[in-house]
C-alpha atoms as a PDB file:
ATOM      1  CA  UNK A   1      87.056  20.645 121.122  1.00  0.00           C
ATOM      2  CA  UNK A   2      88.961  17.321 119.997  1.00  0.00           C
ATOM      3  CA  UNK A   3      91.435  16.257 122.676  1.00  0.00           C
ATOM      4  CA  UNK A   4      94.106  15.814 119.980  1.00  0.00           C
ATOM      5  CA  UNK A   5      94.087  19.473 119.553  1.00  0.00           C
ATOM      6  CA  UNK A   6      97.330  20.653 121.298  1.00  0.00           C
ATOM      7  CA  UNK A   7      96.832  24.734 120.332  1.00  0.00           C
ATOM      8  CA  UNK A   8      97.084  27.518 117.906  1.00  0.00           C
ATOM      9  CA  UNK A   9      99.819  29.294 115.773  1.00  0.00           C
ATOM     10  CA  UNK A  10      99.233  32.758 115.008  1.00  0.00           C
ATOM     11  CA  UNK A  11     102.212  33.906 113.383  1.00  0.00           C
ATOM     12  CA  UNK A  12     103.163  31.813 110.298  1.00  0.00           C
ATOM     13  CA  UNK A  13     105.314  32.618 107.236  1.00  0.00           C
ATOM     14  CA  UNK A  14     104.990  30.708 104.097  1.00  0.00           C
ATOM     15  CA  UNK A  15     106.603  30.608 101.145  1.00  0.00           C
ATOM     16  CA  UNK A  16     105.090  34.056 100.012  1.00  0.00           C
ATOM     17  CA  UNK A  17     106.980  36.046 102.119  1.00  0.00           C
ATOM     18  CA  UNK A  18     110.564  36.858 101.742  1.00  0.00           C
ATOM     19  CA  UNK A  19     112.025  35.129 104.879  1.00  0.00           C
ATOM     20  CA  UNK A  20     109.532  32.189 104.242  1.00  0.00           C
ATOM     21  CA  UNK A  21     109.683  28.580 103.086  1.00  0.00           C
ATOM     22  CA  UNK A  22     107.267  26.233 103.085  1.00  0.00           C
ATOM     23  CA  UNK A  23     104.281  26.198 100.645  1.00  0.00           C
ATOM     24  CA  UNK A  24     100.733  26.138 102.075  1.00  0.00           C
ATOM     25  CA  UNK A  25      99.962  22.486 101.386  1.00  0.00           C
ATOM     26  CA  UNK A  26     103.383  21.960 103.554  1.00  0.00           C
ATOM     27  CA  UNK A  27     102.319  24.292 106.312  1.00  0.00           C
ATOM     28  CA  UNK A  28      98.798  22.529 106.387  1.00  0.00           C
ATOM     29  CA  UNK A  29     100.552  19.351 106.599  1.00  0.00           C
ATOM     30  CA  UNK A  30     102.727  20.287 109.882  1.00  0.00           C
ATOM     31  CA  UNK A  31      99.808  21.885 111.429  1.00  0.00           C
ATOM     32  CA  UNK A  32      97.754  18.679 111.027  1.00  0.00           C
ATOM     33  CA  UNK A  33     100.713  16.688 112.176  1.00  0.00           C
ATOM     34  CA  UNK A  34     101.177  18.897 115.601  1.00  0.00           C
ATOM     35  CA  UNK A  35      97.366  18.633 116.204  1.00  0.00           C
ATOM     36  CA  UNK A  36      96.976  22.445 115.920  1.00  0.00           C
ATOM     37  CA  UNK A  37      93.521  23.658 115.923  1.00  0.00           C
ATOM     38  CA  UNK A  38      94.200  27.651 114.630  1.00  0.00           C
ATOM     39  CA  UNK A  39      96.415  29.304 112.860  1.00  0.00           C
ATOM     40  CA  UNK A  40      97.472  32.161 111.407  1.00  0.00           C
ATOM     41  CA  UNK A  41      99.921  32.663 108.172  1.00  0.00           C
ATOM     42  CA  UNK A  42     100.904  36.357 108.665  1.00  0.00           C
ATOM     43  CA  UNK A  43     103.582  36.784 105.158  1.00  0.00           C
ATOM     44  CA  UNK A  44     104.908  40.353 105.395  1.00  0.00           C
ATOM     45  CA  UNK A  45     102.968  42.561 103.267  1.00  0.00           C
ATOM     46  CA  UNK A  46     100.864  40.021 100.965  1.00  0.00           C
ATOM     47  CA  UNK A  47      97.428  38.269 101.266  1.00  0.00           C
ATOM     48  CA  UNK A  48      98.379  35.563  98.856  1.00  0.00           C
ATOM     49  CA  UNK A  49      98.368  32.981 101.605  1.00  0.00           C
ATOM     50  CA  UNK A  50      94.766  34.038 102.431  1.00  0.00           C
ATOM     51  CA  UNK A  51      93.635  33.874  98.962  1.00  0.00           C
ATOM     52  CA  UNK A  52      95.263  30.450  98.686  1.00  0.00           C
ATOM     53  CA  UNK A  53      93.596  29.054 101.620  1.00  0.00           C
ATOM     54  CA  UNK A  54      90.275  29.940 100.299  1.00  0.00           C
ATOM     55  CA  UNK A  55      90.984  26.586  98.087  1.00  0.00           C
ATOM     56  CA  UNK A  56      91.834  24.444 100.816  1.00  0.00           C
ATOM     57  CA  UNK A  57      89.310  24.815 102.771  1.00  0.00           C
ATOM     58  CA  UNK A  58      86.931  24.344 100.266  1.00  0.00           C
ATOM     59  CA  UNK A  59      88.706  21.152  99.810  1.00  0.00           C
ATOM     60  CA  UNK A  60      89.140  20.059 103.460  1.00  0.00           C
ATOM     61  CA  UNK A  61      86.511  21.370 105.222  1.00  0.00           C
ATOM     62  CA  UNK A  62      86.506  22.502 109.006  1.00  0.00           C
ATOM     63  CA  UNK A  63      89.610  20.125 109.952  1.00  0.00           C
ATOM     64  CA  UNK A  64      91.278  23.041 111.801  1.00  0.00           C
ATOM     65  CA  UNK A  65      90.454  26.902 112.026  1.00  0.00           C
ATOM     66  CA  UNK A  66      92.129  29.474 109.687  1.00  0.00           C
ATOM     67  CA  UNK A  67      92.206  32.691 110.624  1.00  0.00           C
ATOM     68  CA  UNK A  68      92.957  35.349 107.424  1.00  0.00           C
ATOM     69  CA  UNK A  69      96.474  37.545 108.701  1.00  0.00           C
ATOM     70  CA  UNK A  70      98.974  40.022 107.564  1.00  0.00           C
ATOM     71  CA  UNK A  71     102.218  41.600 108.942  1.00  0.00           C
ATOM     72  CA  UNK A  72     101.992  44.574 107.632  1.00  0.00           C
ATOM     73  CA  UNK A  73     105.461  47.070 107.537  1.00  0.00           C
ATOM     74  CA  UNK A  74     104.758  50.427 109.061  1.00  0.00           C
ATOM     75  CA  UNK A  75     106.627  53.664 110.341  1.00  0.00           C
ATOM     76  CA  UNK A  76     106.019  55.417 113.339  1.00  0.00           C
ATOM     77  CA  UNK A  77     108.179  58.619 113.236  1.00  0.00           C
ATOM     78  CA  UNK A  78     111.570  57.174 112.490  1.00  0.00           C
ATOM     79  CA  UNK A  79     111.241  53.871 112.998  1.00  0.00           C
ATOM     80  CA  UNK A  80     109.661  50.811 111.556  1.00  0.00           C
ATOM     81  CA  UNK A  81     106.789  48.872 113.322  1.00  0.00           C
ATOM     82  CA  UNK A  82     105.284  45.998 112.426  1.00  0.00           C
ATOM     83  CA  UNK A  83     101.743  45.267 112.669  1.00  0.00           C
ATOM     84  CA  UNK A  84      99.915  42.053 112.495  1.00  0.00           C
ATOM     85  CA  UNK A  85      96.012  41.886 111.535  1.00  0.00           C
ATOM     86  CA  UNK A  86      94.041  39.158 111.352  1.00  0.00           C
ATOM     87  CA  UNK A  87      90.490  38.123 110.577  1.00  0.00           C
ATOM     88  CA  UNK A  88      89.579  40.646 107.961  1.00  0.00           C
ATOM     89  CA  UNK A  89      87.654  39.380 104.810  1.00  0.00           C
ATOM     90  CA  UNK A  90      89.567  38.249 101.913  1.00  0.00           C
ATOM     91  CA  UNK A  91      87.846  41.087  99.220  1.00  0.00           C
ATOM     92  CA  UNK A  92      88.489  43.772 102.001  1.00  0.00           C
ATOM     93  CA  UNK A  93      89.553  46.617  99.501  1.00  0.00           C
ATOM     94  CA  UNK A  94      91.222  48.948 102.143  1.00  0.00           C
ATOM     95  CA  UNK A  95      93.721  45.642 102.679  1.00  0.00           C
ATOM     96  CA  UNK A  96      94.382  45.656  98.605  1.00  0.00           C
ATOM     97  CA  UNK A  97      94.738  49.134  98.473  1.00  0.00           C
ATOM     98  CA  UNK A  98      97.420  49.331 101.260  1.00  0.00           C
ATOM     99  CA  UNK A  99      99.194  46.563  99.692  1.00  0.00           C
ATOM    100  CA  UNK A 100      99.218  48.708  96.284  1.00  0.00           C
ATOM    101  CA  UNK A 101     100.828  51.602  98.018  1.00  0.00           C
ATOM    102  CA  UNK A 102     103.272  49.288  99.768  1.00  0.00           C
ATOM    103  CA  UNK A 103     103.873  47.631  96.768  1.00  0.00           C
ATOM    104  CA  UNK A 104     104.822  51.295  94.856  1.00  0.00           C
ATOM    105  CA  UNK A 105     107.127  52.344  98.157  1.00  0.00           C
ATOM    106  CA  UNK A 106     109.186  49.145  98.302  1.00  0.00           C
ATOM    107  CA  UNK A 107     110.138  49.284  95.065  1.00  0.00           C
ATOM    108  CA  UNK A 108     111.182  52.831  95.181  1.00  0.00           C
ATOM    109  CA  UNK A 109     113.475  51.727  98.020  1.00  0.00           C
ATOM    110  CA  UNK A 110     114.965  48.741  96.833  1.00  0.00           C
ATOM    111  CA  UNK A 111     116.156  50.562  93.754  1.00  0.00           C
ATOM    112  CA  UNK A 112     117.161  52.847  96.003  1.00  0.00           C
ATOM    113  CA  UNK A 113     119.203  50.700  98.332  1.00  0.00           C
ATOM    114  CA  UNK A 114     120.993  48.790  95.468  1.00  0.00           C
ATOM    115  CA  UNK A 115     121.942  52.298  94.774  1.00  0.00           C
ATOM    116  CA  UNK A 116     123.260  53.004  98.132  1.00  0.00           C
ATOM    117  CA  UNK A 117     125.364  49.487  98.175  1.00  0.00           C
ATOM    118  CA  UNK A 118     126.637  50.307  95.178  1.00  0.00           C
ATOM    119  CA  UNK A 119     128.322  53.572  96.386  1.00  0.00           C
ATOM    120  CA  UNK A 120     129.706  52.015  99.284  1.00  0.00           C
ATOM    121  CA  UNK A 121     131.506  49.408  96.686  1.00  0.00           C
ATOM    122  CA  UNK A 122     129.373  46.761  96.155  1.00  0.00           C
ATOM    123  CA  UNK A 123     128.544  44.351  93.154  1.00  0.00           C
ATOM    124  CA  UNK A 124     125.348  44.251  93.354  1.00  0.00           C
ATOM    125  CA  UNK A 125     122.342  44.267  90.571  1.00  0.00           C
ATOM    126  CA  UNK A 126     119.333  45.326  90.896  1.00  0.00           C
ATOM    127  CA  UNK A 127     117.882  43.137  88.306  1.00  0.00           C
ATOM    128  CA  UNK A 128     119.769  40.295  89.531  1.00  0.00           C
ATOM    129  CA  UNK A 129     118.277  41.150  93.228  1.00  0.00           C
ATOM    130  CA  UNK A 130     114.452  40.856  91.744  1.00  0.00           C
ATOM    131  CA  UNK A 131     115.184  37.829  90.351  1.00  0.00           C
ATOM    132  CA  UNK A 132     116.293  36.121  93.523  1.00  0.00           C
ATOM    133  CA  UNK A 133     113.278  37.057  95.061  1.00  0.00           C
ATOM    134  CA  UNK A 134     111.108  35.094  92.837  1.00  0.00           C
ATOM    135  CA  UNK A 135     108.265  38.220  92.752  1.00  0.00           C
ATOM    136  CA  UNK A 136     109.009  38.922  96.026  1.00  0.00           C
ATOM    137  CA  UNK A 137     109.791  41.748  97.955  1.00  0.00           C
ATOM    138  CA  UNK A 138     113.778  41.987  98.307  1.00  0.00           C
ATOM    139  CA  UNK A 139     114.004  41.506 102.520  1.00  0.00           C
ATOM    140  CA  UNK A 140     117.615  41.622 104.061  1.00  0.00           C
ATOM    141  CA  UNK A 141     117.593  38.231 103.324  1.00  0.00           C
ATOM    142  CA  UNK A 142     117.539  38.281  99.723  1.00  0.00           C
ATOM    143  CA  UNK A 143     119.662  41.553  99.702  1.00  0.00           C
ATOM    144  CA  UNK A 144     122.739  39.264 101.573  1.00  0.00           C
ATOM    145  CA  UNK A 145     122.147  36.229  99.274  1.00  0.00           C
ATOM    146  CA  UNK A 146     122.446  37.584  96.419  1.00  0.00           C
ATOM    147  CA  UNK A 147     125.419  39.951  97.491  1.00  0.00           C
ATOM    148  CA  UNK A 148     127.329  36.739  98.698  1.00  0.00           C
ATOM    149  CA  UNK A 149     127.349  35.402  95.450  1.00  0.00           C
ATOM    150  CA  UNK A 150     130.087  37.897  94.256  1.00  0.00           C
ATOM    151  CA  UNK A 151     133.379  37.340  95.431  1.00  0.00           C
ATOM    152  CA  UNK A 152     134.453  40.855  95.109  1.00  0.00           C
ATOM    153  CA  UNK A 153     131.795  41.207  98.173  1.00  0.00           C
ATOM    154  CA  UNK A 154     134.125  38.982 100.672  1.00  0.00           C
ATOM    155  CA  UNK A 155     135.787  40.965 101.900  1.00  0.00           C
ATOM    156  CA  UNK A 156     132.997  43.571 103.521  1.00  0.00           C
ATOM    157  CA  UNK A 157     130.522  41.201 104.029  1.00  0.00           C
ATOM    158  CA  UNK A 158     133.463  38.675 106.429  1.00  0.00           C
ATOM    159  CA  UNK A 159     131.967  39.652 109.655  1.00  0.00           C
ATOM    160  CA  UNK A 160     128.179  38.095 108.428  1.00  0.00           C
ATOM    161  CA  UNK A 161     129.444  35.076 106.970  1.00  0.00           C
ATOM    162  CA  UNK A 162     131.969  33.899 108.505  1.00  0.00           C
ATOM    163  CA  UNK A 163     132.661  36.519 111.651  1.00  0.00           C
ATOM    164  CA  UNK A 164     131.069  37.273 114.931  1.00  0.00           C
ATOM    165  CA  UNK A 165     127.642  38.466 113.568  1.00  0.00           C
ATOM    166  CA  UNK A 166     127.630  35.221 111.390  1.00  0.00           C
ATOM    167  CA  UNK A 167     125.466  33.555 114.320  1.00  0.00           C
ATOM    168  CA  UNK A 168     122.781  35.724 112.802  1.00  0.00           C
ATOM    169  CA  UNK A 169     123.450  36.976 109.878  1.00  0.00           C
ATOM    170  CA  UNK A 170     120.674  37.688 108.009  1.00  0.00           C
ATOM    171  CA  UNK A 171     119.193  40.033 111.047  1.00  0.00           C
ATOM    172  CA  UNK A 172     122.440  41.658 111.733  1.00  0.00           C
ATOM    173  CA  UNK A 173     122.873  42.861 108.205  1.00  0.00           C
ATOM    174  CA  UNK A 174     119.556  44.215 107.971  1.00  0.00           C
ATOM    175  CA  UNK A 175     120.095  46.393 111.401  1.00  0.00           C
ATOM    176  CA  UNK A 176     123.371  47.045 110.477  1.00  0.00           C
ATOM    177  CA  UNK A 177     122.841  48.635 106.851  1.00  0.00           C
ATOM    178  CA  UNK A 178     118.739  49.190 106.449  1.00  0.00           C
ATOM    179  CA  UNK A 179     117.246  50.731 109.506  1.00  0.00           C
ATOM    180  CA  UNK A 180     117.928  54.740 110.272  1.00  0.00           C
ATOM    181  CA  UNK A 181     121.425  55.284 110.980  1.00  0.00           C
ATOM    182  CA  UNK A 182     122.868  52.284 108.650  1.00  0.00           C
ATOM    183  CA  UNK A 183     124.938  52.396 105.980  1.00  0.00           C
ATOM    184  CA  UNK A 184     122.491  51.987 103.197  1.00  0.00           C
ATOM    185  CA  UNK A 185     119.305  53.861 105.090  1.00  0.00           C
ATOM    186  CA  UNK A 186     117.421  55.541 102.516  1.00  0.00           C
ATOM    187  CA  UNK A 187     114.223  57.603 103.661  1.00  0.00           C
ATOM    188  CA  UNK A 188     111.328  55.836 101.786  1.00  0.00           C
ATOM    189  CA  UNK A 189     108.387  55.403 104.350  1.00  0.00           C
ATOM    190  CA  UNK A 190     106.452  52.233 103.642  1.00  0.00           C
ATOM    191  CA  UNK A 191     103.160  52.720 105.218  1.00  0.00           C
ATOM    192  CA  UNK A 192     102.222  54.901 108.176  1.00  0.00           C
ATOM    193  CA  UNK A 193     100.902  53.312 111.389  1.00  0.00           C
ATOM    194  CA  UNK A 194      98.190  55.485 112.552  1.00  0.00           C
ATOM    195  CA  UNK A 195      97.071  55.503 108.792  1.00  0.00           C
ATOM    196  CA  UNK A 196      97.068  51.441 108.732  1.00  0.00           C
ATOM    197  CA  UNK A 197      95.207  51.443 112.348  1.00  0.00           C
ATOM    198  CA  UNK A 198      92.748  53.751 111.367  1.00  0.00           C
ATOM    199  CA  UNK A 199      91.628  51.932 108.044  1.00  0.00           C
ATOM    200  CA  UNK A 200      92.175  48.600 109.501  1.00  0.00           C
ATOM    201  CA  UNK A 201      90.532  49.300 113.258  1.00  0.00           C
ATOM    202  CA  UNK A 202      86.963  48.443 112.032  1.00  0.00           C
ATOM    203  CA  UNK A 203      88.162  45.679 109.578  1.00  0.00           C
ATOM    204  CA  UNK A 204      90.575  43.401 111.373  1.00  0.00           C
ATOM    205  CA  UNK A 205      91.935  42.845 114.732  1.00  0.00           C
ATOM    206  CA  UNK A 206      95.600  44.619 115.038  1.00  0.00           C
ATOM    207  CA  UNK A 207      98.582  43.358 117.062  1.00  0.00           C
ATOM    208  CA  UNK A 208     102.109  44.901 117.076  1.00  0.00           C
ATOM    209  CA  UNK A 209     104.103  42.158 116.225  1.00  0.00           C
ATOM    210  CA  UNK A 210     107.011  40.609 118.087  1.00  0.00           C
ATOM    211  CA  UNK A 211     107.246  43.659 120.311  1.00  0.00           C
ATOM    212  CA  UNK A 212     110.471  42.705 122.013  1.00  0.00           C
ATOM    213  CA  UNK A 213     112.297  43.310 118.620  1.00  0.00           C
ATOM    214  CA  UNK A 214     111.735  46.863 119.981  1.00  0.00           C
ATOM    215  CA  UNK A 215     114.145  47.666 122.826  1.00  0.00           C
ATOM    216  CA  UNK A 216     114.786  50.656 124.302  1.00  0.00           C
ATOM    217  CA  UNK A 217     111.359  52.444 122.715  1.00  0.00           C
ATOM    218  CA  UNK A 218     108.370  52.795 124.144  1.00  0.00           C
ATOM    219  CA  UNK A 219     105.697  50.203 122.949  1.00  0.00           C
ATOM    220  CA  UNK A 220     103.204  51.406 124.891  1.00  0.00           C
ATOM    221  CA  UNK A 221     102.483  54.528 122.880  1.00  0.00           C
ATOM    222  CA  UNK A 222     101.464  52.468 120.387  1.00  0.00           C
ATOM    223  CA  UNK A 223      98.830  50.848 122.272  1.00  0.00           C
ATOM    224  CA  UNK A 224      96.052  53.090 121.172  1.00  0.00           C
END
């Protein structure tokens, strides 16, 4: 292996995903400039990435090693769990179907949610929302962006922007009104693990991703 190789990035967001950024020709561009030799990009719940990355390395050959991946959003009972897979092939069909079926649940809750916001008395549109997500998938990200932008929103949303949680905000608004138990829960399942393990097992290798998100629960059940 070259000596300017310094290691290996599994766990990459791009641009694709909701809580991403940079585009793939930016990501390649840090990569080469840290001297990593793998990577990952993982976006939650799309393969674009991977499809895109077919092109580049067509056009740059074996510089560094790219390694097809996926967080995927899953349930386990009542809570969510997500699970990373990597290495599968890019025309795998069980990964395009699951995507399809995510695709048809997270819509169903973000209309949903909007719904739920709405009740508890704030502006918020739903067509707006889409649009700030630029054909993404609305995360808690988008959801506080785009509620921020009303005024009439100040007042509830204080504690995120400018109050204790604001060192975080983003996160703590997501915990605080989307998972079971928070103000705007709504029971929409996205995928189901054991479902996603079993049609992926053969296919890809699986990882639960950043397992210390998970405190309190058990991880090792999931280690099957």
């Amino acid at each position: 292996m070259n000596k300017s190789i310094k290691g290996f990035d599994l766990h990459i967001h791009s641009s694709h995903s909701s809580d991403g950024v940079l585009s793939i020709s930016q990501i390649l561009t840090v990569i080469r400039s840290r001297g990593i030799g793998v990577f990952s990009i993982t976006d939650h719940n799309t393969v674009a990435a991977c499809n895109q990355m077919k092109w580049y390395k067509e056009r740059y050959g074996a510089e560094t090693l790219f390694i097809n991946g996926v967080e995927l959003s899953t349930y386990h009972g009542d809570r969510e769990i997500h699970v990373t897979a990597y290495g599968f092939n890019e025309s795998c069909t069980t990964i395009a179907i699951l995507m399809e079926t995510f695709k048809q649940n997270r819509d169903l809750q973000t209309q949903m949610r909007v719904e739920k916001l709405q009740d508890l008395g704030f502006v918020i549109d739903y067509d707006e929302l889409m649009k700030a997500g630029c054909g993404k998938t609305p995360s808690g990200v988008t959801f506080l962006t785009v509620l921020s932008k009303h005024k009439d929103n100040a007042e509830m949303l204080y504690d995120y922007l400018e109050g204790e949680k604001a060192v975080s905000p983003f996160t703590n608004f997501y915990f605080d009104y989307f998972v079971k138990g928070g103000k705007a829960w709504v029971d929409v399942r996205l995928l189901d693990f054991y479902d996603v393990v079993d049609k992926l097992k053969d296919k890809a290798v699986l990882s639960i991703a950043h397992p210390g998100v998970y405190k309190g629960k058990n991880v090792e059940e999931l280690l099957i």
